[in-house]
PDB file of N, CA and C in Angstrom:
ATOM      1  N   UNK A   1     -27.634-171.629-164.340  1.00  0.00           N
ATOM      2  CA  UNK A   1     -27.756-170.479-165.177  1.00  0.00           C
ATOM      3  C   UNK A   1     -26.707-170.554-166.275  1.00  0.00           C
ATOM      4  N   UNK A   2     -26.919-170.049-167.356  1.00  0.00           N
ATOM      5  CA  UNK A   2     -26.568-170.313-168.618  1.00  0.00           C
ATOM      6  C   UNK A   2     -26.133-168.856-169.237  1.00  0.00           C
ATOM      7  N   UNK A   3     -24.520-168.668-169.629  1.00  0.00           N
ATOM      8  CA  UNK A   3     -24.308-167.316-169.996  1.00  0.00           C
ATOM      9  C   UNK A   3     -24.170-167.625-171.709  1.00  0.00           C
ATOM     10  N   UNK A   4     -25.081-166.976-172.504  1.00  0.00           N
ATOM     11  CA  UNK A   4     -24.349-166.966-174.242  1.00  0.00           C
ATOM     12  C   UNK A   4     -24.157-166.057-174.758  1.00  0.00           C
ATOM     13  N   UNK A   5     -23.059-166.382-175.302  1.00  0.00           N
ATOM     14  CA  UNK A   5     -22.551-165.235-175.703  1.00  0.00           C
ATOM     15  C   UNK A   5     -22.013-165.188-177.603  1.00  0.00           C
ATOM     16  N   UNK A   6     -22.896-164.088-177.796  1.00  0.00           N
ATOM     17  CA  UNK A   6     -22.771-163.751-179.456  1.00  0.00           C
ATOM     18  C   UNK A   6     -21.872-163.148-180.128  1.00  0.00           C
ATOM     19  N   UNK A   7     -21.043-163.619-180.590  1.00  0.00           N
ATOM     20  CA  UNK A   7     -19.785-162.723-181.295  1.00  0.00           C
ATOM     21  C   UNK A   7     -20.377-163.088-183.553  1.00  0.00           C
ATOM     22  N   UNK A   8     -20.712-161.415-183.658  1.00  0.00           N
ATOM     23  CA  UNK A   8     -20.884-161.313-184.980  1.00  0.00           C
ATOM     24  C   UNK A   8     -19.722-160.678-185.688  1.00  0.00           C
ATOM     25  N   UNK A   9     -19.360-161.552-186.312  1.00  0.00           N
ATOM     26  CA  UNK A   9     -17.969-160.602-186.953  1.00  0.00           C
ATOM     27  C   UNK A   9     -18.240-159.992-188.587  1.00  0.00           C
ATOM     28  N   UNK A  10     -18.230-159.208-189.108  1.00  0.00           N
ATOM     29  CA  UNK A  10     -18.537-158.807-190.590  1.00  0.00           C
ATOM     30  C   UNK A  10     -17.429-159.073-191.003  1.00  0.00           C
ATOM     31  N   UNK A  11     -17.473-159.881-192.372  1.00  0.00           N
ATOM     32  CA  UNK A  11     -16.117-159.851-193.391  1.00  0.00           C
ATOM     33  C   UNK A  11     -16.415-159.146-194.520  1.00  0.00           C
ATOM     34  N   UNK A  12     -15.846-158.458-194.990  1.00  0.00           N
ATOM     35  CA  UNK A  12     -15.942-157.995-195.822  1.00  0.00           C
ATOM     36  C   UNK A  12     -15.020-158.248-196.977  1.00  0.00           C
ATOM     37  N   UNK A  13     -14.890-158.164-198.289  1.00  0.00           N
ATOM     38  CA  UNK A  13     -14.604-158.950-199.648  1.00  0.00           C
ATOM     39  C   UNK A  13     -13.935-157.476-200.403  1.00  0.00           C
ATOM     40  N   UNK A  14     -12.258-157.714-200.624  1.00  0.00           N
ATOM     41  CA  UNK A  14     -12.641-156.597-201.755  1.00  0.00           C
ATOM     42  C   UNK A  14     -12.202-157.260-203.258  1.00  0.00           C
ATOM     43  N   UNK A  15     -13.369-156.245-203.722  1.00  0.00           N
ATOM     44  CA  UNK A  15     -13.326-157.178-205.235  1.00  0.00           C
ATOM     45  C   UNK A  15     -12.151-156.714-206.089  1.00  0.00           C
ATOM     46  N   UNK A  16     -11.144-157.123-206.237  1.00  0.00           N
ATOM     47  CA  UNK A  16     -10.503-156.488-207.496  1.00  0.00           C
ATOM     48  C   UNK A  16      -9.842-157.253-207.862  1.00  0.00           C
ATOM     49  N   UNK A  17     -10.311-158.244-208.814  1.00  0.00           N
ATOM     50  CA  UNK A  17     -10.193-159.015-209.767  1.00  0.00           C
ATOM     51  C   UNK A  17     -11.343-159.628-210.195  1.00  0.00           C
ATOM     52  N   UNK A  18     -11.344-159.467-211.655  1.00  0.00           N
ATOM     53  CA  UNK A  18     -12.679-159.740-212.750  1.00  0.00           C
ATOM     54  C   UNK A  18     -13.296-161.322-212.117  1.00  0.00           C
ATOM     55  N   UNK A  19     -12.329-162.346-211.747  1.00  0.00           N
ATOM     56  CA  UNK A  19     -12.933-163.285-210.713  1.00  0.00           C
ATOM     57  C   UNK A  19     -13.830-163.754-209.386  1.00  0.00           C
ATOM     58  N   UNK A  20     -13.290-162.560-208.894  1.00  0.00           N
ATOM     59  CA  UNK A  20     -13.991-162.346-207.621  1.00  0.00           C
ATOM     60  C   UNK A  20     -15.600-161.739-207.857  1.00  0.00           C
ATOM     61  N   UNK A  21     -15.196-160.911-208.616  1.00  0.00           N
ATOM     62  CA  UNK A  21     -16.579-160.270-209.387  1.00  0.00           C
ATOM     63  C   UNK A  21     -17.645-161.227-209.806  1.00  0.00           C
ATOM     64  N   UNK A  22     -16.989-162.270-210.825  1.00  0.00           N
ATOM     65  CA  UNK A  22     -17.601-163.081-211.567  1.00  0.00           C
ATOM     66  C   UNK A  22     -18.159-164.189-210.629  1.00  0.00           C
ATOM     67  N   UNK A  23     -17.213-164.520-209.463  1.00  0.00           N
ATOM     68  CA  UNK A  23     -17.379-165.417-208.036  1.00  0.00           C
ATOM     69  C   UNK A  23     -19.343-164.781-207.596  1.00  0.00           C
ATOM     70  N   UNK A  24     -19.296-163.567-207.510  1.00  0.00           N
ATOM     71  CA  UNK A  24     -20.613-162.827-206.940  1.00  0.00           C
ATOM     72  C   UNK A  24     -21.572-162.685-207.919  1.00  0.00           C
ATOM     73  N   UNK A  25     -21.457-163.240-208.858  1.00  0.00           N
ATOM     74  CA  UNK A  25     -22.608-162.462-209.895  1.00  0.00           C
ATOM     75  C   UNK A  25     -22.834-161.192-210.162  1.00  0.00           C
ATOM     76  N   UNK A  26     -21.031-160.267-209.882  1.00  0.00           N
ATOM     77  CA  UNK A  26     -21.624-159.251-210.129  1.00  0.00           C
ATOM     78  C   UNK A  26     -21.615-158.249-211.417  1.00  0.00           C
ATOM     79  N   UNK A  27     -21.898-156.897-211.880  1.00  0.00           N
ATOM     80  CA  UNK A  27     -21.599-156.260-212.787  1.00  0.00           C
ATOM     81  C   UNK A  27     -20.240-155.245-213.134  1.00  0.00           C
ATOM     82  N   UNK A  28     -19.729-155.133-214.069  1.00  0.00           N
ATOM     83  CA  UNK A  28     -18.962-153.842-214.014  1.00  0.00           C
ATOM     84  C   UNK A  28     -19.350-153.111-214.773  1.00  0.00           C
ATOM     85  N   UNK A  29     -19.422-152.090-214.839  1.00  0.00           N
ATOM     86  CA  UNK A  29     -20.169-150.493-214.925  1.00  0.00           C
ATOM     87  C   UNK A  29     -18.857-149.759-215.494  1.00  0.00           C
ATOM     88  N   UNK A  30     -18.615-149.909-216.990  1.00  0.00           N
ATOM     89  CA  UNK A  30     -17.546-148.511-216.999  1.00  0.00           C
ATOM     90  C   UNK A  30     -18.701-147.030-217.333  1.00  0.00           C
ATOM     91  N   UNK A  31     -18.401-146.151-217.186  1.00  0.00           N
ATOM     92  CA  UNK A  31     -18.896-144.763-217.100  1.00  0.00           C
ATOM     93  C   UNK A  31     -17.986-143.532-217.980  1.00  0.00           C
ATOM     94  N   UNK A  32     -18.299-143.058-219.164  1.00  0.00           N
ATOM     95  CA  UNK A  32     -17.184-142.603-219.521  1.00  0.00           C
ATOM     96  C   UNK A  32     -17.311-140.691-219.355  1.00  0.00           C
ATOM     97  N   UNK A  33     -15.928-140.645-218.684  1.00  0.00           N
ATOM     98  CA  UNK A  33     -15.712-139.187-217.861  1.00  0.00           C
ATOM     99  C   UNK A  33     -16.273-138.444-218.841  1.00  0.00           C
ATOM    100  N   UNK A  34     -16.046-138.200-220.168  1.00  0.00           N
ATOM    101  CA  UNK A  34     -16.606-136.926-220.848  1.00  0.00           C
ATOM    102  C   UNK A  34     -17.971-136.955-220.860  1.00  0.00           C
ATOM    103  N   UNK A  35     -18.865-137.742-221.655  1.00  0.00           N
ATOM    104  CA  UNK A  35     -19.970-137.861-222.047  1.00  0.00           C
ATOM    105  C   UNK A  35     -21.007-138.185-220.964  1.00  0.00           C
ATOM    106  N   UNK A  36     -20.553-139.183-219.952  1.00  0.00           N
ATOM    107  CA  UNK A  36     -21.186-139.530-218.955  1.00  0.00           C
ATOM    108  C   UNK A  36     -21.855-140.977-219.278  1.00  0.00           C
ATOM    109  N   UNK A  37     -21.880-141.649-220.686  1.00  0.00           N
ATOM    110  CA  UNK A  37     -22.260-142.813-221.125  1.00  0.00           C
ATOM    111  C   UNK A  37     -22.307-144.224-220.273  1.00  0.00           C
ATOM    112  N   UNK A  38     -23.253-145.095-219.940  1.00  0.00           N
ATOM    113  CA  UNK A  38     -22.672-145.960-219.125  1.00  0.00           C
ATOM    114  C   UNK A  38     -22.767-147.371-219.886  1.00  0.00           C
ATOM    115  N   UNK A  39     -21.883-148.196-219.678  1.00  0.00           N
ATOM    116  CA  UNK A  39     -21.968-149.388-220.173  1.00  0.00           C
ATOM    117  C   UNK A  39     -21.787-150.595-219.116  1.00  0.00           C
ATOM    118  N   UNK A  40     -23.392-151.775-219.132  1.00  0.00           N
ATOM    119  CA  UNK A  40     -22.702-152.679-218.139  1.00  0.00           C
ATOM    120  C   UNK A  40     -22.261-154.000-218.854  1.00  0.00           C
ATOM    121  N   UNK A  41     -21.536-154.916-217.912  1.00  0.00           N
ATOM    122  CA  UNK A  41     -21.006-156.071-218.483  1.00  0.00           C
ATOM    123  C   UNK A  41     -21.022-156.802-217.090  1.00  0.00           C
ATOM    124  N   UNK A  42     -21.335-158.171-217.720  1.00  0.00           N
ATOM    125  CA  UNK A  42     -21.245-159.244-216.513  1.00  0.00           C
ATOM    126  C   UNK A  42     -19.990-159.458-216.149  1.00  0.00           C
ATOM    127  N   UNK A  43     -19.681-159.856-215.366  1.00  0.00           N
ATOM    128  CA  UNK A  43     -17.801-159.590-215.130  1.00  0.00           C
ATOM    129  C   UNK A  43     -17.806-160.930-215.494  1.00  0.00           C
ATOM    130  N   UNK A  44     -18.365-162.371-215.130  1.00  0.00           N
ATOM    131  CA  UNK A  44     -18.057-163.294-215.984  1.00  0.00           C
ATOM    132  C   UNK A  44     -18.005-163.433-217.619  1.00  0.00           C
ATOM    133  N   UNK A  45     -18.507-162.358-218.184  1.00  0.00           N
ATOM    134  CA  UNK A  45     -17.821-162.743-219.680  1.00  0.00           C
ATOM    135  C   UNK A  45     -16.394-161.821-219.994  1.00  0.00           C
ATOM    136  N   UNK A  46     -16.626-161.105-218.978  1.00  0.00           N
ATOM    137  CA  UNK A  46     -15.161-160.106-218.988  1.00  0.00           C
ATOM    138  C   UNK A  46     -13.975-160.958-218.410  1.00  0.00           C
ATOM    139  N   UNK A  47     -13.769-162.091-217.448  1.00  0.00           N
ATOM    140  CA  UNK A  47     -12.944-162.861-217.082  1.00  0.00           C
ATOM    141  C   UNK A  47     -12.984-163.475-217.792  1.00  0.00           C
ATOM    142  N   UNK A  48     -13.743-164.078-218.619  1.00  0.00           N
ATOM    143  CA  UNK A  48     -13.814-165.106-219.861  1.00  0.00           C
ATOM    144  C   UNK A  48     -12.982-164.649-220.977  1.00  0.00           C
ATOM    145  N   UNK A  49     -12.893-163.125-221.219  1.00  0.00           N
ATOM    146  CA  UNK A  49     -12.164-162.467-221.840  1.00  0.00           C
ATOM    147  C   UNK A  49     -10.571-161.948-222.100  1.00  0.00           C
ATOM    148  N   UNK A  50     -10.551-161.596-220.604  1.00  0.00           N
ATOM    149  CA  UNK A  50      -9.426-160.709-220.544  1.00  0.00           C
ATOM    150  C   UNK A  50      -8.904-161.650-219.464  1.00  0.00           C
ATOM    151  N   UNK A  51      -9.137-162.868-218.479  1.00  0.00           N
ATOM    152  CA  UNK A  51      -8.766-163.284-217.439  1.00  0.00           C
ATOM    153  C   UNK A  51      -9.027-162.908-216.617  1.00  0.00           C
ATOM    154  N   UNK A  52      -9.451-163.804-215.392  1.00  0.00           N
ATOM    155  CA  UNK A  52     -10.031-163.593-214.189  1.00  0.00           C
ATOM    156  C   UNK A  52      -9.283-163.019-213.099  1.00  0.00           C
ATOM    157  N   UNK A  53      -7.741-163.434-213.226  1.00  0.00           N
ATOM    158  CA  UNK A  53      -7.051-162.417-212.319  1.00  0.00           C
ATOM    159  C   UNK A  53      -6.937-160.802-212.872  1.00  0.00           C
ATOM    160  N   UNK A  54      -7.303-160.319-214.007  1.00  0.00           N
ATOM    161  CA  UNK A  54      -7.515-159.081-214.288  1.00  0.00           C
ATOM    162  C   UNK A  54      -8.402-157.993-213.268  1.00  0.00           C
ATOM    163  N   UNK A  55      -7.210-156.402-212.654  1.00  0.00           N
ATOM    164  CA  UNK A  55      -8.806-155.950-212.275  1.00  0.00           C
ATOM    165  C   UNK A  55      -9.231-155.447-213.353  1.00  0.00           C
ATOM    166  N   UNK A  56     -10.574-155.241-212.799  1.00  0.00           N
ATOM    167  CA  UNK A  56     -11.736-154.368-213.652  1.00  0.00           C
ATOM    168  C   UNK A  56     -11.174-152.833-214.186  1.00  0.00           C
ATOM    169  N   UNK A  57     -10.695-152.087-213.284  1.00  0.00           N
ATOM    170  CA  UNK A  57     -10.426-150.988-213.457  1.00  0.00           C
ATOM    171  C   UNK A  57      -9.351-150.462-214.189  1.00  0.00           C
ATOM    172  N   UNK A  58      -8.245-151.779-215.133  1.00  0.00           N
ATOM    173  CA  UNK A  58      -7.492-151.535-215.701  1.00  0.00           C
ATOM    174  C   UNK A  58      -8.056-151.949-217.039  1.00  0.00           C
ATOM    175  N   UNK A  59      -9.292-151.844-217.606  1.00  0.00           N
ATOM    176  CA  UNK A  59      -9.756-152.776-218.433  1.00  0.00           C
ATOM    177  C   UNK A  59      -9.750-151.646-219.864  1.00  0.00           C
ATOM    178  N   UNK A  60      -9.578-151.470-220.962  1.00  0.00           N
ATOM    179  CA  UNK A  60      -9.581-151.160-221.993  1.00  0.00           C
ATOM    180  C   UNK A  60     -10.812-150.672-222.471  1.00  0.00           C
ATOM    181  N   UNK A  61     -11.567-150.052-222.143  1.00  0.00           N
ATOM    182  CA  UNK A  61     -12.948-149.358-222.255  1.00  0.00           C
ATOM    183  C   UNK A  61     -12.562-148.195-223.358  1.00  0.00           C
ATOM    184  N   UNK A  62     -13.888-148.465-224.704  1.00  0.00           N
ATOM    185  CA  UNK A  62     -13.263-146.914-225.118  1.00  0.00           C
ATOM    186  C   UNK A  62     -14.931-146.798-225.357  1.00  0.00           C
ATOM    187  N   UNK A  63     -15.234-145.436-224.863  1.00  0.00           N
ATOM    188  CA  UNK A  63     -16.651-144.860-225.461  1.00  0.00           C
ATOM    189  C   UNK A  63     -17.176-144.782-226.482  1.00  0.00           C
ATOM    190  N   UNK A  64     -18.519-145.167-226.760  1.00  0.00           N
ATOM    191  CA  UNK A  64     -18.946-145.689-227.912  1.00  0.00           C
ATOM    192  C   UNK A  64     -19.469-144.410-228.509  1.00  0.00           C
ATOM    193  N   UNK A  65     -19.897-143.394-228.159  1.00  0.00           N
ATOM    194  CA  UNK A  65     -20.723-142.083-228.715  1.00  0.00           C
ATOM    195  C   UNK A  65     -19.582-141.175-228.738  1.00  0.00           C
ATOM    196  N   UNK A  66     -19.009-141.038-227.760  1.00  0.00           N
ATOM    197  CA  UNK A  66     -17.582-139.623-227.951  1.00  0.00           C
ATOM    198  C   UNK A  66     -15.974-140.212-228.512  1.00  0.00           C
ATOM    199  N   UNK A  67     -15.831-141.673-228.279  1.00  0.00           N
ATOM    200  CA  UNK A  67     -14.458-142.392-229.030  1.00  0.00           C
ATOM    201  C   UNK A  67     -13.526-142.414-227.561  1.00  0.00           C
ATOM    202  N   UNK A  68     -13.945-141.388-226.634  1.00  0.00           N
ATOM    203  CA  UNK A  68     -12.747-141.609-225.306  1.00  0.00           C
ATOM    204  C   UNK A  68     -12.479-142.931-224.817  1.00  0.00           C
ATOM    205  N   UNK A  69     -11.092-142.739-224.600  1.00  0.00           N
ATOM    206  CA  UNK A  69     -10.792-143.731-223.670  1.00  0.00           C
ATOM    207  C   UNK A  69     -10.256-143.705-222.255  1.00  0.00           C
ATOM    208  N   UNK A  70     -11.237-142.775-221.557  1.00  0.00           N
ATOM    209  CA  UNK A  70     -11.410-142.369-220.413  1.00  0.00           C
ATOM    210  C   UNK A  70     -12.522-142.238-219.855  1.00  0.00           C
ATOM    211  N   UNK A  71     -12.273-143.816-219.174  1.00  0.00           N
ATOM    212  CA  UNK A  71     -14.074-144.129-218.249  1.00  0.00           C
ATOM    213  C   UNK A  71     -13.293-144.663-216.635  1.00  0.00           C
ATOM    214  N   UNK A  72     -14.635-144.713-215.653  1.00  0.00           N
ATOM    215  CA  UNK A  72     -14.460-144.819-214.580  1.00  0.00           C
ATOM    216  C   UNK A  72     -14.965-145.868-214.282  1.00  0.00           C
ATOM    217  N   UNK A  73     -14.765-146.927-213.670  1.00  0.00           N
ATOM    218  CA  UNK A  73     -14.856-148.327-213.683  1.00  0.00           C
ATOM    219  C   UNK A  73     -15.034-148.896-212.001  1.00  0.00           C
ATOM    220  N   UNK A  74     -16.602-149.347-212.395  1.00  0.00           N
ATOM    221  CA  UNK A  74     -17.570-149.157-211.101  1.00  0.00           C
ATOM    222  C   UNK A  74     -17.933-150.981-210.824  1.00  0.00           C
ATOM    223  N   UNK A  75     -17.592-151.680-209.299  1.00  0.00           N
ATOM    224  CA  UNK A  75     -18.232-153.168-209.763  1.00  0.00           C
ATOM    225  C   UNK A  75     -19.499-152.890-208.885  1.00  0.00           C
ATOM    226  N   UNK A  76     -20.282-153.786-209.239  1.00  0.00           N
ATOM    227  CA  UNK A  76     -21.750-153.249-208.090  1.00  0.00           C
ATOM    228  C   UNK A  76     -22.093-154.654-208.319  1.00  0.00           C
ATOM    229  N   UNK A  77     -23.303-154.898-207.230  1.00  0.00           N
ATOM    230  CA  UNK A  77     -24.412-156.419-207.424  1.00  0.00           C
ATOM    231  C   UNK A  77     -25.186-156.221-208.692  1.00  0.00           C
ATOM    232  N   UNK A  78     -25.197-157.347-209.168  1.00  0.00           N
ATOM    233  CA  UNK A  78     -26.579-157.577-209.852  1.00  0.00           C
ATOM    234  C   UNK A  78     -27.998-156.941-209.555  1.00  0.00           C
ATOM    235  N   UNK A  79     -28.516-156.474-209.652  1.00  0.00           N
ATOM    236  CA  UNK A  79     -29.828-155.734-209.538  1.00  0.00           C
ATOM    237  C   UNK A  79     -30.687-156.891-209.912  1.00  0.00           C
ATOM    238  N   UNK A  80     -31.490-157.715-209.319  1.00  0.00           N
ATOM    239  CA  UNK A  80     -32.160-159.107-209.231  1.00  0.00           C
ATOM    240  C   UNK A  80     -33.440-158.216-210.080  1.00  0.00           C
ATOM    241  N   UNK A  81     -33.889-157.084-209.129  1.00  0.00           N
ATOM    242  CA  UNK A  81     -34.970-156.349-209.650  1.00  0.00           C
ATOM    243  C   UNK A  81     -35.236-155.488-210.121  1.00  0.00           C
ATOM    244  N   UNK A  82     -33.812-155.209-210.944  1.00  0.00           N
ATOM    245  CA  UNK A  82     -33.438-154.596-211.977  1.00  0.00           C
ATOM    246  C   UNK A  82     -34.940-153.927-213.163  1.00  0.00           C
ATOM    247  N   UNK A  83     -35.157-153.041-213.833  1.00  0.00           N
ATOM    248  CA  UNK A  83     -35.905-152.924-214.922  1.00  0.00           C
ATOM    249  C   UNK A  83     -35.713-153.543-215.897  1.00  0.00           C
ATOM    250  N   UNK A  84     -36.652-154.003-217.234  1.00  0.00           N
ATOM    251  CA  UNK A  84     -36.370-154.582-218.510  1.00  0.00           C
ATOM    252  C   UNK A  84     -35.688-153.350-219.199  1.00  0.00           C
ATOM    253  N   UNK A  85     -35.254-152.299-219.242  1.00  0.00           N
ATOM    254  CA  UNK A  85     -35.220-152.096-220.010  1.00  0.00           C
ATOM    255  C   UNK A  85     -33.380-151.433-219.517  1.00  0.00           C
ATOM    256  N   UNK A  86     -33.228-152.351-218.418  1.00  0.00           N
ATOM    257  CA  UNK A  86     -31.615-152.225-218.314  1.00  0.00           C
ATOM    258  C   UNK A  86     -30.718-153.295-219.529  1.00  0.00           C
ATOM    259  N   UNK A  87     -29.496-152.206-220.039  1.00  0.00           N
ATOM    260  CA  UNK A  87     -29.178-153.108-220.781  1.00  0.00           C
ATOM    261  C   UNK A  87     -27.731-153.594-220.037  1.00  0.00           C
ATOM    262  N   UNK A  88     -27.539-154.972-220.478  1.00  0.00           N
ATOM    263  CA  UNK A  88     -26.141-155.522-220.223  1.00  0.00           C
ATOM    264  C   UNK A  88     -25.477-155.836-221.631  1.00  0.00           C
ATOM    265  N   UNK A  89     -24.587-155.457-221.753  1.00  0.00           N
ATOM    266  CA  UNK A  89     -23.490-155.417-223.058  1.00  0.00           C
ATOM    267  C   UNK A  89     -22.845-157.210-222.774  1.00  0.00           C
ATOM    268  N   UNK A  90     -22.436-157.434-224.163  1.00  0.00           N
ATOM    269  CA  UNK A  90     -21.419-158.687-224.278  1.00  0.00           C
ATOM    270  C   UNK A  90     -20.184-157.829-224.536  1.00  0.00           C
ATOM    271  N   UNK A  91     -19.076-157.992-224.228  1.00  0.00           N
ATOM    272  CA  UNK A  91     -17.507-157.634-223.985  1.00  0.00           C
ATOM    273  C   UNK A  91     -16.993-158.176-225.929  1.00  0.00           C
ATOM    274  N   UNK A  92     -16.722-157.298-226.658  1.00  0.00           N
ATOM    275  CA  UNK A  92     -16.155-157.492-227.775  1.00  0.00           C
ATOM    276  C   UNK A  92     -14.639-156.954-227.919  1.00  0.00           C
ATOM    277  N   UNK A  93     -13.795-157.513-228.426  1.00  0.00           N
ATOM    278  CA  UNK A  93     -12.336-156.657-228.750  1.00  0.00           C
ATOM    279  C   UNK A  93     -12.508-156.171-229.962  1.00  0.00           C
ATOM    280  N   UNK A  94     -11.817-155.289-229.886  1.00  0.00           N
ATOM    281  CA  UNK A  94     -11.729-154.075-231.169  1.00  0.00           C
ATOM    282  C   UNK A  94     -10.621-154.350-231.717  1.00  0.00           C
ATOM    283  N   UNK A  95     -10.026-153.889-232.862  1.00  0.00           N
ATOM    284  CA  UNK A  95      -9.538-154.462-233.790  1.00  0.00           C
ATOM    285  C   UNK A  95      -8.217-153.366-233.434  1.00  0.00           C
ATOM    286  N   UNK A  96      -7.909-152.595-232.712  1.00  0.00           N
ATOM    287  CA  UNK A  96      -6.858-151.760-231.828  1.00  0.00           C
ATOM    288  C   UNK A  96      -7.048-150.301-232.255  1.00  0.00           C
ATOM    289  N   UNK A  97      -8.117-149.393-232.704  1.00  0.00           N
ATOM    290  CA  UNK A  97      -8.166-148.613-233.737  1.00  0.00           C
ATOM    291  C   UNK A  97      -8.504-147.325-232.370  1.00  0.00           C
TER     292      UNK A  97
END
């Protein structure tokens, strides 16, 4: 007789750095507190940007419709089955204004 025995262990990952992000394919989502506006970005062009040991949540976001620079900074998966008519932003620097 034969005893087996299953040990499942969960690891879990925390993301905070634009690398680790970019490691998963995943998105960052800033959200800006006043307006509610959302903007996504692939975190690989954002590590491409700002550096991969960067987190996300210290990232320089300023709202494009109200001018704030007070957003909430969300990483999530890729949505594979996402809609067309989700948009993903390219990461530009502003000229410091």
């Amino acid at each position: 007789m034969f005893l087996v025995c299953s040990i499942s262990i969960s690891m879990t990952i925390t993301i905070d750095t634009l690398g680790k992000a970019a490691r998963h394919r995943m998105l960052v989502v800033a959200t800006c507190r006043r307006c509610e506006r959302q903007a996504k970005f692939m975190a690989s062009d954002l590590a491409g940007m700002y550096g991969a040991g960067r987190d996300p949540r210290e990232l320089p976001f300023k709202c494009r419709e109200c001018g704030v620079r007070d957003s909430k900074v969300t990483v999530i998966e890729f949505p594979f089955d996402r809609k067309p008519d989700t948009v993903i932003w390219r990461p530009v620097k502003g000229g410091g204004v």
